[in-house]
Protein backbone atom coordinates (compact mmCIF):
# COMPACT_ATOMS: atom_id res chain seq x y z
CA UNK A 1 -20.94 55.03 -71.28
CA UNK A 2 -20.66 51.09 -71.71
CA UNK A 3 -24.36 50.70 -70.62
CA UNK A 4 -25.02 54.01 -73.45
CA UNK A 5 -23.39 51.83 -76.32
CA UNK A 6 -25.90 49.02 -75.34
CA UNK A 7 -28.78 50.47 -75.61
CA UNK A 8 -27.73 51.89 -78.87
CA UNK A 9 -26.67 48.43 -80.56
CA UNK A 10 -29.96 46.64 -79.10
CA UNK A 11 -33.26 48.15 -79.47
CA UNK A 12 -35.96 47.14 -76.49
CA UNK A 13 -37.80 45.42 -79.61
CA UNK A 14 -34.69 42.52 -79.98
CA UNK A 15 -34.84 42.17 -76.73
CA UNK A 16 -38.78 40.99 -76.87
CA UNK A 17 -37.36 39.07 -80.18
CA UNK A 18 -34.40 37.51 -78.18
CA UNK A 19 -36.75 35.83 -75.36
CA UNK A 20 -39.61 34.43 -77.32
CA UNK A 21 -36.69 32.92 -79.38
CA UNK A 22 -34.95 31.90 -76.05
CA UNK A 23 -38.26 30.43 -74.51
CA UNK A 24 -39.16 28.89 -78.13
CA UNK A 25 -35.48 27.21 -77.82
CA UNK A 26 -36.21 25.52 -74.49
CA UNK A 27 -39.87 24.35 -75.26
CA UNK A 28 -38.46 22.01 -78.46
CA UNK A 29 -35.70 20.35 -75.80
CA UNK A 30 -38.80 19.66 -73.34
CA UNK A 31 -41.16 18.26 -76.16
CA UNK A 32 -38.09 16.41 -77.73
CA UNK A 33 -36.97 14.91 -74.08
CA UNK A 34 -40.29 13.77 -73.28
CA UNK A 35 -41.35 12.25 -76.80
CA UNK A 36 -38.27 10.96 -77.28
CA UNK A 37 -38.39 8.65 -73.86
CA UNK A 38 -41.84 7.45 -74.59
CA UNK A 39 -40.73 5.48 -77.93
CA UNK A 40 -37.41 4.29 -76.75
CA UNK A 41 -36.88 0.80 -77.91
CA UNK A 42 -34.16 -1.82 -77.05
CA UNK A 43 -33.18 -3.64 -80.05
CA UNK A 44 -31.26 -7.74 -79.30
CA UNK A 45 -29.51 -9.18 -81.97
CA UNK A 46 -28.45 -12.38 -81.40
CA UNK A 47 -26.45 -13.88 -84.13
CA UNK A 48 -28.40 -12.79 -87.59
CA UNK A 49 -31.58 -12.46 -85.54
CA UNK A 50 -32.72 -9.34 -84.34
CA UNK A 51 -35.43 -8.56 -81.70
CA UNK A 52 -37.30 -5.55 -80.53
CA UNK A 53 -39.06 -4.41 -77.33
CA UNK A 54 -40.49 -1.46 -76.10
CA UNK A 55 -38.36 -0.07 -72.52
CA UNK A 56 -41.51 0.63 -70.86
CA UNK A 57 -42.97 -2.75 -70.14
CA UNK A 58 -40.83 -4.68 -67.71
CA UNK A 59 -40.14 -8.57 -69.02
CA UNK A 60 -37.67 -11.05 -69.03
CA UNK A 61 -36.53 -12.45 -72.63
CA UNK A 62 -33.81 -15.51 -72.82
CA UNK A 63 -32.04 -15.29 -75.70
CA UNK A 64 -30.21 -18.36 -77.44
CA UNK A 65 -26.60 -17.75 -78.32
CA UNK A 66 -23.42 -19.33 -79.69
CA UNK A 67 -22.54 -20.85 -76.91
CA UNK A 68 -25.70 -20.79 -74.67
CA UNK A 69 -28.88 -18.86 -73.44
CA UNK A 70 -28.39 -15.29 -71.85
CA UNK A 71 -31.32 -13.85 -69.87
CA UNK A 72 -32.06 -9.97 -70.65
CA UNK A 73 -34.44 -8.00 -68.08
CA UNK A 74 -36.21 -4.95 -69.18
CA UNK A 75 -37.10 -2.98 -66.23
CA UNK A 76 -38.56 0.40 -65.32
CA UNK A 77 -37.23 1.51 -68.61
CA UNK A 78 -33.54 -0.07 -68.43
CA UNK A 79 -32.15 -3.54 -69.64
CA UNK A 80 -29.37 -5.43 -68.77
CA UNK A 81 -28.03 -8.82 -68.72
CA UNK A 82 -28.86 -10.93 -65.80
CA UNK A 83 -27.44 -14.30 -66.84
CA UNK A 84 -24.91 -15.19 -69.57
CA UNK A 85 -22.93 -18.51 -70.07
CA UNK A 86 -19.66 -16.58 -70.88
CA UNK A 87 -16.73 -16.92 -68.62
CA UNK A 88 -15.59 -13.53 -67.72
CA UNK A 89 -19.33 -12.20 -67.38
CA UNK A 90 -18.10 -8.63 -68.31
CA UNK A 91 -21.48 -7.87 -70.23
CA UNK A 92 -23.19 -8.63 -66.65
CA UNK A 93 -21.09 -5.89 -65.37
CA UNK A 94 -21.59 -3.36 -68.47
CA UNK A 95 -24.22 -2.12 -66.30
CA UNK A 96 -28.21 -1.61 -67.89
CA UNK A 97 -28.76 0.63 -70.97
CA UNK A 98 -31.23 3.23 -70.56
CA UNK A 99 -30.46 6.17 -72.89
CA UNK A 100 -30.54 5.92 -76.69
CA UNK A 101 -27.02 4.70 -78.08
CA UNK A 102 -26.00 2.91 -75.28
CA UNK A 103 -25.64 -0.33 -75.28
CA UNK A 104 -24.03 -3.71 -73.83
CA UNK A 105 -22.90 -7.25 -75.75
CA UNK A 106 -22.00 -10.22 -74.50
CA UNK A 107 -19.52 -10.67 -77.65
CA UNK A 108 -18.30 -14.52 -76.97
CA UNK A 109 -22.61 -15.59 -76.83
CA UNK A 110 -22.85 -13.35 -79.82
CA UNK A 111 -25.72 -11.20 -78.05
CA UNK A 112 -25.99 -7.49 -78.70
CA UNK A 113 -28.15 -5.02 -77.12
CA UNK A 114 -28.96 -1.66 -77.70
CA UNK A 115 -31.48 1.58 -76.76
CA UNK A 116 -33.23 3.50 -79.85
């Protein structure tokens, strides 16, 4: 009876509807994943400076601070901080930003970074 009631609320026609708009769905995420990694950015700002670099092109960028230079790798599509004259070194250990929105500071050297 359930299975009767089905059939009779969906036609085989909105079914055909329901997966090209299920398939159209998961295409945008792929094209949107993919284009979206190929133009990530990481964006430094260091004091009123501010510095961008593409993620896919691996370099090493010292950056002057308040109260010294920190050294930022970009590599295989992540940066981090490799070097920073702060005490507690807690932006060291922030890890490497890879995705867009993350990001890592070294607040007392006044260095930002960030993924767009």
């Amino acid at each position: 009876m359930m299975n009767r009631l089905i059939f009779r609320i969906f036609r085989p026609f909105d079914f055909v509807i329901f997966t090209l708009f299920a398939l159209l769905t998961a295409a945008s995420f792929l094209f949107l994943k993919t284009s979206r990694n190929s133009e990530r950015r990481v964006v430094i700002n260091a004091g009123k400076k501010e510095f961008i670099f593409p993620l896919d092109k691996n370099r090493e960028i010292e950056i002057e601070g308040n109260i010294g230079k920190s050294l930022i790798i970009i590599k295989d599509g992540r940066a981090f901080f490799k070097t920073s004259p702060c005490q507690n070194k807690t932006c060291i250990q922030m890890g490497a930003v890879i995705e867009e929105n993350d990001w890592a500071a070294c607040l007392p050297n006044d260095v930002f970074i960030r993924v767009e």
